[in-house]
N, C-alpha and C. Protein backbone atom coordinates (compact mmCIF):
# COMPACT_ATOMS: atom_id res chain seq x y z
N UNK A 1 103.63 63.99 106.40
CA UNK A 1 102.74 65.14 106.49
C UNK A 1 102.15 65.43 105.11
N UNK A 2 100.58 65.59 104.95
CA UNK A 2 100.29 65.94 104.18
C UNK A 2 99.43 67.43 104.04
N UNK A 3 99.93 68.35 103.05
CA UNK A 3 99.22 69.58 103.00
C UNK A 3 97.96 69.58 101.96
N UNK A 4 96.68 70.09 102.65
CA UNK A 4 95.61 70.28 101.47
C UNK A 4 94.33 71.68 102.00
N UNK A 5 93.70 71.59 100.64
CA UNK A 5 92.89 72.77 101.06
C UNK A 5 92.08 72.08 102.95
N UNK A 6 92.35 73.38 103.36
CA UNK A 6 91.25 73.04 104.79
C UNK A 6 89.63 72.88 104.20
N UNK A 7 88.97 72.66 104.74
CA UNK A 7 87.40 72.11 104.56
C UNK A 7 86.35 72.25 105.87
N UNK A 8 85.28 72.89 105.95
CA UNK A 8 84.80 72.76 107.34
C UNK A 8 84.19 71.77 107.86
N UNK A 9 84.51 70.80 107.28
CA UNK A 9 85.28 69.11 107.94
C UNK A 9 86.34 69.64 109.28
N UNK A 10 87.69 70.35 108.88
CA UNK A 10 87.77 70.66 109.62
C UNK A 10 88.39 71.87 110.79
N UNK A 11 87.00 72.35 110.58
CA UNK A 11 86.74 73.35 111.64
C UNK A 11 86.47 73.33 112.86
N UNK A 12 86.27 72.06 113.54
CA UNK A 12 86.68 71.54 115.05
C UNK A 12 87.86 71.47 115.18
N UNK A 13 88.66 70.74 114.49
CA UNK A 13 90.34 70.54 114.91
C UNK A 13 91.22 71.94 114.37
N UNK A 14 91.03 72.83 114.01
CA UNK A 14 91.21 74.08 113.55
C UNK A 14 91.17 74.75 114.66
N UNK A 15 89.95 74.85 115.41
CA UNK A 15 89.83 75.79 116.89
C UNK A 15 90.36 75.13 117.95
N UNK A 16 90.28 73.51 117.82
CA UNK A 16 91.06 73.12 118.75
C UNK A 16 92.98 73.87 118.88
N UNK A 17 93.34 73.85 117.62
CA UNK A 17 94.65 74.25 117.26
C UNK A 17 94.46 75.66 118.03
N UNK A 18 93.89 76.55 117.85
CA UNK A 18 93.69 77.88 117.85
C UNK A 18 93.65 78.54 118.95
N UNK A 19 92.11 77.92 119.63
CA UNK A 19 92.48 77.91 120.91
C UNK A 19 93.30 78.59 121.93
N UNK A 20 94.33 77.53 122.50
CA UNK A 20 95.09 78.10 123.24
C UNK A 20 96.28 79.00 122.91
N UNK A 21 96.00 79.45 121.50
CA UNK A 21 96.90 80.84 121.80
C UNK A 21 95.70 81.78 121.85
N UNK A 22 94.74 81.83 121.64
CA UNK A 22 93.84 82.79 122.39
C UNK A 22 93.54 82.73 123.95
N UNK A 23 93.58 81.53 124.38
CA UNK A 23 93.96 81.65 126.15
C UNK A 23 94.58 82.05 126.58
N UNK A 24 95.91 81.71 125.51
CA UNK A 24 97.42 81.77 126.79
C UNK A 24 98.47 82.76 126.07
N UNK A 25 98.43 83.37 125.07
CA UNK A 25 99.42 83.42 124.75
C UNK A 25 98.61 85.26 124.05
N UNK A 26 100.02 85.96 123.34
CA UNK A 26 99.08 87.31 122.56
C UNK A 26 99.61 87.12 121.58
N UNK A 27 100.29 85.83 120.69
CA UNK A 27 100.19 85.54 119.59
C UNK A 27 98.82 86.45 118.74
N UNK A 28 97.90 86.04 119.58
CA UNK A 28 96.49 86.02 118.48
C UNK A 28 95.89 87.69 119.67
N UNK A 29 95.06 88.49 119.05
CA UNK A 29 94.44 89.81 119.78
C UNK A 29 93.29 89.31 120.03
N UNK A 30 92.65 88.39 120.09
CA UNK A 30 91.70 87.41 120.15
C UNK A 30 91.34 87.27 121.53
N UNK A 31 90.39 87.31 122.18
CA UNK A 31 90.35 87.68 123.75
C UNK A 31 89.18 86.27 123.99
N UNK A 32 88.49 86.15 123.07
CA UNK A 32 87.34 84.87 123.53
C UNK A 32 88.00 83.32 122.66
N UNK A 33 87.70 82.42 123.17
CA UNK A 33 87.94 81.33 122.35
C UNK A 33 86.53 81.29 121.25
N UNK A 34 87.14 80.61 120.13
CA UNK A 34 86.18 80.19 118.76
C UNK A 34 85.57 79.28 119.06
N UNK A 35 84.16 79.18 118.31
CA UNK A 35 83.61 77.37 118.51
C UNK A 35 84.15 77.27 116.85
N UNK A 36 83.95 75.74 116.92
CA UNK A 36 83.90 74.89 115.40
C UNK A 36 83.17 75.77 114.52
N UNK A 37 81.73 76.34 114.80
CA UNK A 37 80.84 76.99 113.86
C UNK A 37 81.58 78.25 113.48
N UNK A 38 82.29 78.66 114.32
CA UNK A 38 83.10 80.12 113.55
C UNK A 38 84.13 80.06 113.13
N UNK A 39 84.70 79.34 113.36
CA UNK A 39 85.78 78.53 112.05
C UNK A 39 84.93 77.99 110.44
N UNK A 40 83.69 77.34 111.06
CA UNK A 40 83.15 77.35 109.70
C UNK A 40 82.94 78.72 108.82
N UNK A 41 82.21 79.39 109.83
CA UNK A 41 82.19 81.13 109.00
C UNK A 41 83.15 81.37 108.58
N UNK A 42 84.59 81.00 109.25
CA UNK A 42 85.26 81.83 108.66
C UNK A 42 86.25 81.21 107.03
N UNK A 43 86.25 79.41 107.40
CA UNK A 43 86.69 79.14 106.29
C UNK A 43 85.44 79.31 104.74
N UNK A 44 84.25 79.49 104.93
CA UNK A 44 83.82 79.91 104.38
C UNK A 44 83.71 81.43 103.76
N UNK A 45 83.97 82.57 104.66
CA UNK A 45 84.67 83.63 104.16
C UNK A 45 85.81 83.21 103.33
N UNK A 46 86.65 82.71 103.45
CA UNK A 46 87.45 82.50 102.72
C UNK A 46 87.53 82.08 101.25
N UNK A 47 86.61 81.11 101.33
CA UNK A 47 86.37 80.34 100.34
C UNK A 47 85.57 81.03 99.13
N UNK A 48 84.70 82.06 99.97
CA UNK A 48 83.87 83.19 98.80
C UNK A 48 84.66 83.92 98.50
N UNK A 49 85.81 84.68 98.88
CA UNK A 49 86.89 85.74 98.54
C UNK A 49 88.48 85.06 97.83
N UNK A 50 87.54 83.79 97.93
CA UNK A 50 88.87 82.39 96.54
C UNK A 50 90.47 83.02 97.45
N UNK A 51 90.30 82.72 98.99
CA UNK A 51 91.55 83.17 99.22
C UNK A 51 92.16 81.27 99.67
N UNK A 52 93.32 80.98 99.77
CA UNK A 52 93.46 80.35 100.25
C UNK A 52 93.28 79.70 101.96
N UNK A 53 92.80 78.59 102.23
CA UNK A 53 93.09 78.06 103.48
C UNK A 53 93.68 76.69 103.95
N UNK A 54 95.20 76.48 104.20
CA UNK A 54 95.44 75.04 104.07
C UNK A 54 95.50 74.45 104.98
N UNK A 55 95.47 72.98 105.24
CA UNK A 55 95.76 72.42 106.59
C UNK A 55 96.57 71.02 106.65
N UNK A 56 97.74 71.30 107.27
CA UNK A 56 98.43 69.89 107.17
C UNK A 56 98.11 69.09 108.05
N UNK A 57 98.30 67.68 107.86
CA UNK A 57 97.71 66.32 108.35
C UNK A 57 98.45 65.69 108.75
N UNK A 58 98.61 65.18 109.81
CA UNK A 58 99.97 63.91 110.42
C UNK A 58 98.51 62.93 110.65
N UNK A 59 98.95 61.53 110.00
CA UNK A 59 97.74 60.25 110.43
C UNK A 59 96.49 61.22 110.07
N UNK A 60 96.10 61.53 109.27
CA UNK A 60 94.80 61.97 109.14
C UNK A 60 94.42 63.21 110.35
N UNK A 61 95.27 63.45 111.30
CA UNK A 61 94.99 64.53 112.34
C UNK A 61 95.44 65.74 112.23
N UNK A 62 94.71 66.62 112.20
CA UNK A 62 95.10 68.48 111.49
C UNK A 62 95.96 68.81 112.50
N UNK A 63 97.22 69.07 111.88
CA UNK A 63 98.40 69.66 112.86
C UNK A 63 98.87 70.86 113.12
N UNK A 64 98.08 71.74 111.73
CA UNK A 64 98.56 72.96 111.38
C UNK A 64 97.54 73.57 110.72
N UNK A 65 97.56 75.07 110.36
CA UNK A 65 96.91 75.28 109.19
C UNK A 65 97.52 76.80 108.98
N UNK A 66 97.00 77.09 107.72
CA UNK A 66 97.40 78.27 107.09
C UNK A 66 96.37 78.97 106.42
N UNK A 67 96.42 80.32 106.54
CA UNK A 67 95.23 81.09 105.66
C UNK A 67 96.03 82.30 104.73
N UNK A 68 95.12 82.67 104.27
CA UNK A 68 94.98 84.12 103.59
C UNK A 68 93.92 84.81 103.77
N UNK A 69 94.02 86.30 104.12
CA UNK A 69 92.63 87.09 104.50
C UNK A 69 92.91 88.08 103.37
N UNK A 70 91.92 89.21 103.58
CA UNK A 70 92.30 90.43 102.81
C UNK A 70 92.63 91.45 103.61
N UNK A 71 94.10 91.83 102.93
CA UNK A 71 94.69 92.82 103.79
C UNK A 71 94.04 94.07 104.38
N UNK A 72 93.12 94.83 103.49
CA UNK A 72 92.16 95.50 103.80
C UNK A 72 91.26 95.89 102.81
N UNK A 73 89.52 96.38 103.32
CA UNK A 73 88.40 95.86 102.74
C UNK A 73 88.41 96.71 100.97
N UNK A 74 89.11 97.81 100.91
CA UNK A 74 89.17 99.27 99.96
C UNK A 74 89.57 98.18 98.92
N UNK A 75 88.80 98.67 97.73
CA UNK A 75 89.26 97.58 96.55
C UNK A 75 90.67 98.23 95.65
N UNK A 76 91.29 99.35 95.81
CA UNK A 76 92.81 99.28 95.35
C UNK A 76 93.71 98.20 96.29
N UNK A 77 92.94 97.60 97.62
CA UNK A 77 94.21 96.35 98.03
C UNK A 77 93.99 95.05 97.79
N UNK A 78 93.34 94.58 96.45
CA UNK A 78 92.55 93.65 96.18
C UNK A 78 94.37 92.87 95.77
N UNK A 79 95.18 93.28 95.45
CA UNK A 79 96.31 92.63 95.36
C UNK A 79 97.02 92.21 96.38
N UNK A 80 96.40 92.87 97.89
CA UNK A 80 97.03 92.46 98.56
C UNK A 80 96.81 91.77 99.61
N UNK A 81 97.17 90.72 99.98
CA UNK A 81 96.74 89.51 100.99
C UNK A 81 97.47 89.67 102.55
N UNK A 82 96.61 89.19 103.69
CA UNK A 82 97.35 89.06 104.75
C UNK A 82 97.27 87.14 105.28
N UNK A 83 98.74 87.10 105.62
CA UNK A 83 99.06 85.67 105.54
C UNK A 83 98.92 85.37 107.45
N UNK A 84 98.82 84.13 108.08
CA UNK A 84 98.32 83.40 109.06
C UNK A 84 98.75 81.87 108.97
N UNK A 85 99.48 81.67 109.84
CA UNK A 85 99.95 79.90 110.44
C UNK A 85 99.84 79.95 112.03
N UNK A 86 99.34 78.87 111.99
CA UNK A 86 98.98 78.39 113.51
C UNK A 86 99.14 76.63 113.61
N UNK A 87 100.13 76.38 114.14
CA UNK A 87 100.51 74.94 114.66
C UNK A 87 100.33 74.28 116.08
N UNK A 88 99.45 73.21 115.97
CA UNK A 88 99.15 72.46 117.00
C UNK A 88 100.77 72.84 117.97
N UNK A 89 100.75 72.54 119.42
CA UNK A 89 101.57 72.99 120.24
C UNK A 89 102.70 71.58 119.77
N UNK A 90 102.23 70.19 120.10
CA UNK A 90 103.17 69.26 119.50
C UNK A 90 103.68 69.20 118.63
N UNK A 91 103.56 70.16 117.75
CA UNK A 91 103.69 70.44 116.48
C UNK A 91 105.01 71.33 115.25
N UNK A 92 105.63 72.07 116.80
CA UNK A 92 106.12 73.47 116.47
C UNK A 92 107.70 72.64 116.59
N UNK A 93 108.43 73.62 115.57
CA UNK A 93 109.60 73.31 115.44
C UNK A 93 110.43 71.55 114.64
N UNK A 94 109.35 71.37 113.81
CA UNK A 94 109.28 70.43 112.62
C UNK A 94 109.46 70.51 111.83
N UNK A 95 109.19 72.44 110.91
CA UNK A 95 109.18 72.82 109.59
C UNK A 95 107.50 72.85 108.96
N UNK A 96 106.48 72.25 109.46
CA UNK A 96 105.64 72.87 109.31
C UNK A 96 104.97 73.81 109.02
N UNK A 97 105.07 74.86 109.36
CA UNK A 97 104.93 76.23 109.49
C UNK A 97 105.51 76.61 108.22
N UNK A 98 106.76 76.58 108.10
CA UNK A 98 107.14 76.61 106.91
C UNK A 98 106.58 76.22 105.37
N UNK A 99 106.65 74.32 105.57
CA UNK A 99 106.16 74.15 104.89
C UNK A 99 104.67 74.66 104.52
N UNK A 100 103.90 74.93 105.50
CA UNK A 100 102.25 75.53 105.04
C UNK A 100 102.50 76.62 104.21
N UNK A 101 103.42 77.81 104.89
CA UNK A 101 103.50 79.17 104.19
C UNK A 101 103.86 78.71 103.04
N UNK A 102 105.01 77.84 102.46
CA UNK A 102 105.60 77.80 101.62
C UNK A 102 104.28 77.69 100.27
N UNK A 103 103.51 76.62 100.73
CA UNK A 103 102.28 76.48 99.86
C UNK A 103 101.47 77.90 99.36
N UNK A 104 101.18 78.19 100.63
CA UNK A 104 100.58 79.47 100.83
C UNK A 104 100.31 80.46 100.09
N UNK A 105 102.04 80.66 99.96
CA UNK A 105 102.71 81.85 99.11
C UNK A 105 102.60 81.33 97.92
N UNK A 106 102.78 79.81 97.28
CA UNK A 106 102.63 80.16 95.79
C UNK A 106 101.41 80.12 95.56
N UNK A 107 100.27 79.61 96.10
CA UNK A 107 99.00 79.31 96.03
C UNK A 107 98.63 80.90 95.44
N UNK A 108 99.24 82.09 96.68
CA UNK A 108 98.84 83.28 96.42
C UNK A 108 99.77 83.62 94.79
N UNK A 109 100.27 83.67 94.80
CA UNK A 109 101.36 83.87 93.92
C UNK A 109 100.57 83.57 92.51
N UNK A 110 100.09 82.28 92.32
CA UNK A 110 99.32 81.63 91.17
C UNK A 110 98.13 82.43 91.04
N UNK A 111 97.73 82.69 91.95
CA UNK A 111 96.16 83.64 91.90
C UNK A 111 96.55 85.15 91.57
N UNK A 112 97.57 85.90 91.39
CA UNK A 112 98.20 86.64 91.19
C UNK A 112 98.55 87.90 92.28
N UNK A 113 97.98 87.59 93.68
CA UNK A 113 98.42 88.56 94.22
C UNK A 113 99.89 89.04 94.20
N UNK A 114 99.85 90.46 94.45
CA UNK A 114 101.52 90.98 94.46
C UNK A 114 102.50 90.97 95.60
N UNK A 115 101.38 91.28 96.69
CA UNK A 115 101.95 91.15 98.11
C UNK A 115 101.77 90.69 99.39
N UNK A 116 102.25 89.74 100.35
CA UNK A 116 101.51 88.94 101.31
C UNK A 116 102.09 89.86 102.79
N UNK A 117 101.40 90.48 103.67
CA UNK A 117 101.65 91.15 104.70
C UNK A 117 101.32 89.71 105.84
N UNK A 118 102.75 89.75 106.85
CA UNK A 118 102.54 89.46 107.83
C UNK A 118 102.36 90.22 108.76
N UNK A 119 102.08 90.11 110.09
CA UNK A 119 101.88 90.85 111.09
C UNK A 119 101.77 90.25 112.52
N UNK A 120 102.50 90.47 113.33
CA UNK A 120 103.22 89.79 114.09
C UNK A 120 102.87 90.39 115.54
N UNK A 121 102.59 89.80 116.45
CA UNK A 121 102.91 90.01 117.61
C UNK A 121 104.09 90.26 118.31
N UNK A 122 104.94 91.23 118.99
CA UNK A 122 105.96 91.03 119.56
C UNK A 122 105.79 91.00 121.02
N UNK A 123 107.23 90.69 121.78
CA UNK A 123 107.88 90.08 121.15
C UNK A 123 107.91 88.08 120.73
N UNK A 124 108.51 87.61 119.08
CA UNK A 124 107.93 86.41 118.90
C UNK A 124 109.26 85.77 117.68
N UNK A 125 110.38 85.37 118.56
CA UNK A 125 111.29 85.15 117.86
C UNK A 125 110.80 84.48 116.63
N UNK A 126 110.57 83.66 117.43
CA UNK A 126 109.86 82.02 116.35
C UNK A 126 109.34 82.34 114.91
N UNK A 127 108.37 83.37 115.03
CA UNK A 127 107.72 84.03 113.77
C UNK A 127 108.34 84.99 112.80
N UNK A 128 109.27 85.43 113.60
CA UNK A 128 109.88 86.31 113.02
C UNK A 128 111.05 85.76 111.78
N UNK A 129 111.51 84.88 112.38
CA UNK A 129 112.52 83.66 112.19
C UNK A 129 111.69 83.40 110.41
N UNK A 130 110.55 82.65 110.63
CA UNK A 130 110.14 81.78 110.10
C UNK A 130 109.61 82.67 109.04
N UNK A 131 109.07 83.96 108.65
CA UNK A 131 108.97 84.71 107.77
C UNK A 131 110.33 85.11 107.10
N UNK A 132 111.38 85.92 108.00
CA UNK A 132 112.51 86.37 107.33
C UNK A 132 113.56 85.27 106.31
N UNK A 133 113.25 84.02 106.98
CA UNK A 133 113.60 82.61 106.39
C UNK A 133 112.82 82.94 104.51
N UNK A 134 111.73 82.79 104.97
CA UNK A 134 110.99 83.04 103.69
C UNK A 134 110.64 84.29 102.59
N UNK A 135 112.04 85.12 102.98
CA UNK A 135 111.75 86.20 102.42
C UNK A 135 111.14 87.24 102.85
N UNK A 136 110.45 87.30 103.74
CA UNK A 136 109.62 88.62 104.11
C UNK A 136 110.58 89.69 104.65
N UNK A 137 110.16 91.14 104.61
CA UNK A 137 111.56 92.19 105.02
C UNK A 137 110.30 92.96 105.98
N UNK A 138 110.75 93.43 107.54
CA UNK A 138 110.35 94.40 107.93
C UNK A 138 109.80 95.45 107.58
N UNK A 139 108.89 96.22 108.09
CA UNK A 139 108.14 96.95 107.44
C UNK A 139 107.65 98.24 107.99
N UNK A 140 107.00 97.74 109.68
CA UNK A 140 106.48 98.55 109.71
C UNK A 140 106.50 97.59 111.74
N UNK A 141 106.54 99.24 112.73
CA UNK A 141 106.44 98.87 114.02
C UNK A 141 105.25 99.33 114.85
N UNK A 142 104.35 98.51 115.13
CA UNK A 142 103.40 99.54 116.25
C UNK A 142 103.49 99.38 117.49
N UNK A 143 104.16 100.18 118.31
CA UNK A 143 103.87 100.79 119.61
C UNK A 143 102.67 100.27 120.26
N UNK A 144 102.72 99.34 121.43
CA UNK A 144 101.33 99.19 122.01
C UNK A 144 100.24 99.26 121.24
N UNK A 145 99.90 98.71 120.60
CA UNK A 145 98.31 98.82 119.91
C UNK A 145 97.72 97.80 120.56
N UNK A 146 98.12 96.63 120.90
CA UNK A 146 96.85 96.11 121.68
C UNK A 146 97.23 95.45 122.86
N UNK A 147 96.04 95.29 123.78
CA UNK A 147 96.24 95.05 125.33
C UNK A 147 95.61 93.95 125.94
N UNK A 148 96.57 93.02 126.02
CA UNK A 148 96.14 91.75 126.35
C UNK A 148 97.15 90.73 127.19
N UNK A 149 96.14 90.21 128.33
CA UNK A 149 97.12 89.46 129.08
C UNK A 149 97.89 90.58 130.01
N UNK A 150 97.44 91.55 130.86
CA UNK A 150 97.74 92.51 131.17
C UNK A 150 98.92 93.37 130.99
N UNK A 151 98.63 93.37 129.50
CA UNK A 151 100.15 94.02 129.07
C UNK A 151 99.76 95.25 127.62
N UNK A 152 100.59 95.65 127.59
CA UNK A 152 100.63 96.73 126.10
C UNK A 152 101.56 95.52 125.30
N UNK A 153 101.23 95.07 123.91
CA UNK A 153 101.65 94.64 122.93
C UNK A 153 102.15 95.17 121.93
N UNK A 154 103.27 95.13 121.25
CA UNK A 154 103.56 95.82 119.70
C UNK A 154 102.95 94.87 118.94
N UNK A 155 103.08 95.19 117.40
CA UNK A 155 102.85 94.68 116.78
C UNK A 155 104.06 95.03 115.61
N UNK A 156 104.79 94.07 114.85
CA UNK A 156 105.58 94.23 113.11
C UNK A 156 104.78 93.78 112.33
N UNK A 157 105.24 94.25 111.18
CA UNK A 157 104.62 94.24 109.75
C UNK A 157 105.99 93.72 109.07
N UNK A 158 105.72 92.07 108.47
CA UNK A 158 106.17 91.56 107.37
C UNK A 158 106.30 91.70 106.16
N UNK A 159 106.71 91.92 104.95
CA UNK A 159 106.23 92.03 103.63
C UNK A 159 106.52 91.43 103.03
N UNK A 160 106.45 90.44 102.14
CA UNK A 160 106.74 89.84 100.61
C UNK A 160 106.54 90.13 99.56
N UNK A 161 107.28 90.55 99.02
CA UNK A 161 106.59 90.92 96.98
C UNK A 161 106.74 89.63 96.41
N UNK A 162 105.85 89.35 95.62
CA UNK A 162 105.58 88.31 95.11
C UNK A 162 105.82 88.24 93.41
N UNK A 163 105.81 89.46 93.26
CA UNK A 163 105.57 89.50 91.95
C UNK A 163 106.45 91.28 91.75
N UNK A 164 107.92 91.10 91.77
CA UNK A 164 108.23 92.22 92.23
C UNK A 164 108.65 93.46 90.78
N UNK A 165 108.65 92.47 89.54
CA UNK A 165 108.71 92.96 88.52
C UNK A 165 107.49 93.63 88.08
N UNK A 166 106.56 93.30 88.59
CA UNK A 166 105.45 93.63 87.71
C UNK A 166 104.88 95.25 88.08
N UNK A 167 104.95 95.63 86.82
CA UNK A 167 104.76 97.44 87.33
C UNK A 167 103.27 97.83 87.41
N UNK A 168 102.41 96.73 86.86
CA UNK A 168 101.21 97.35 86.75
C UNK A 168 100.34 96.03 87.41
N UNK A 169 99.04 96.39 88.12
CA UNK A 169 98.22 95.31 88.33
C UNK A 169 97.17 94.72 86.97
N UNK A 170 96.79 93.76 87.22
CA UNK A 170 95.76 93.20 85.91
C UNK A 170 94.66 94.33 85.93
């Protein structure tokens, strides 16, 4: 497996990945499927806001990928990032996932953000697992906030400090 920046090269095999947890699953609050072109928008958002987006490769075929967004738009949270993995279905339970975040986080880490928020669908052992593995501590619970797949969804809030000494931002 190899991990590298994603590219909208590829942003077809990206939505292919993506996809069906917007069909099938409330992993994602996502109610329409993506084309390739809005994966391009969006790794290009990315790419203007220098956040990270990675994507690992089995045989040259995108198996996984990982992002960083901005946690929210107000510029006092410019330190703070929201993190995203999504693994092809053949894919899951390899270390993958892992390994992407693992990048992820120092990628963010090097760029100096302080803190990476996950945010989670419940209920989602798997994810939950795979953050607390990596450090992240509970945070925060929402009650039904979104409705999908004819159901009320919670949502948790992950956290990582990244930089937990540091008392002041740049």
């Amino acid at each position: 497996m190899d991990i590298r920046n994603a590219t909208v090269d590829d942003a077809a095999a990206i939505a292919a990945i993506y996809n069906p947890y917007v069909a099938n699953t409330c992993t994602t609050f996502e109610t329409d499927t993506v084309s390739a072109q809005d994966m391009r928008e969006r790794l290009a958002e990315a790419d203007e806001l220098q956040l990270p987006w990675l994507a690992a490769t089995e045989s040259g075929s995108v198996v996984g990928y990982a992002y960083a967004s901005r946690w929210k738009g107000r510029c006092a949270y410019r330190h703070s990032a929201e993190s995203t993995v999504y693994l092809d279905q053949s894919s899951r339970g390899q270390g993958i996932g892992r390994a992407l975040y693992t990048v992820l986080i120092d990628r963010l880490r090097a760029q100096g953000i302080h803190t990476v928020i996950g945010g989670i669908a419940l209920p989602n052992d798997a994810s939950i697992a795979l953050h607390e593995r990596l450090g992240f501590e509970k945070v925060a619970h929402f009650k039904q906030v979104g409705f999908k797949r004819n159901r009320w969804i919670d949502v948790g809030y992950w956290q990582l400090l990244l930089n937990k000494f540091r008392e002041q931002a740049a």
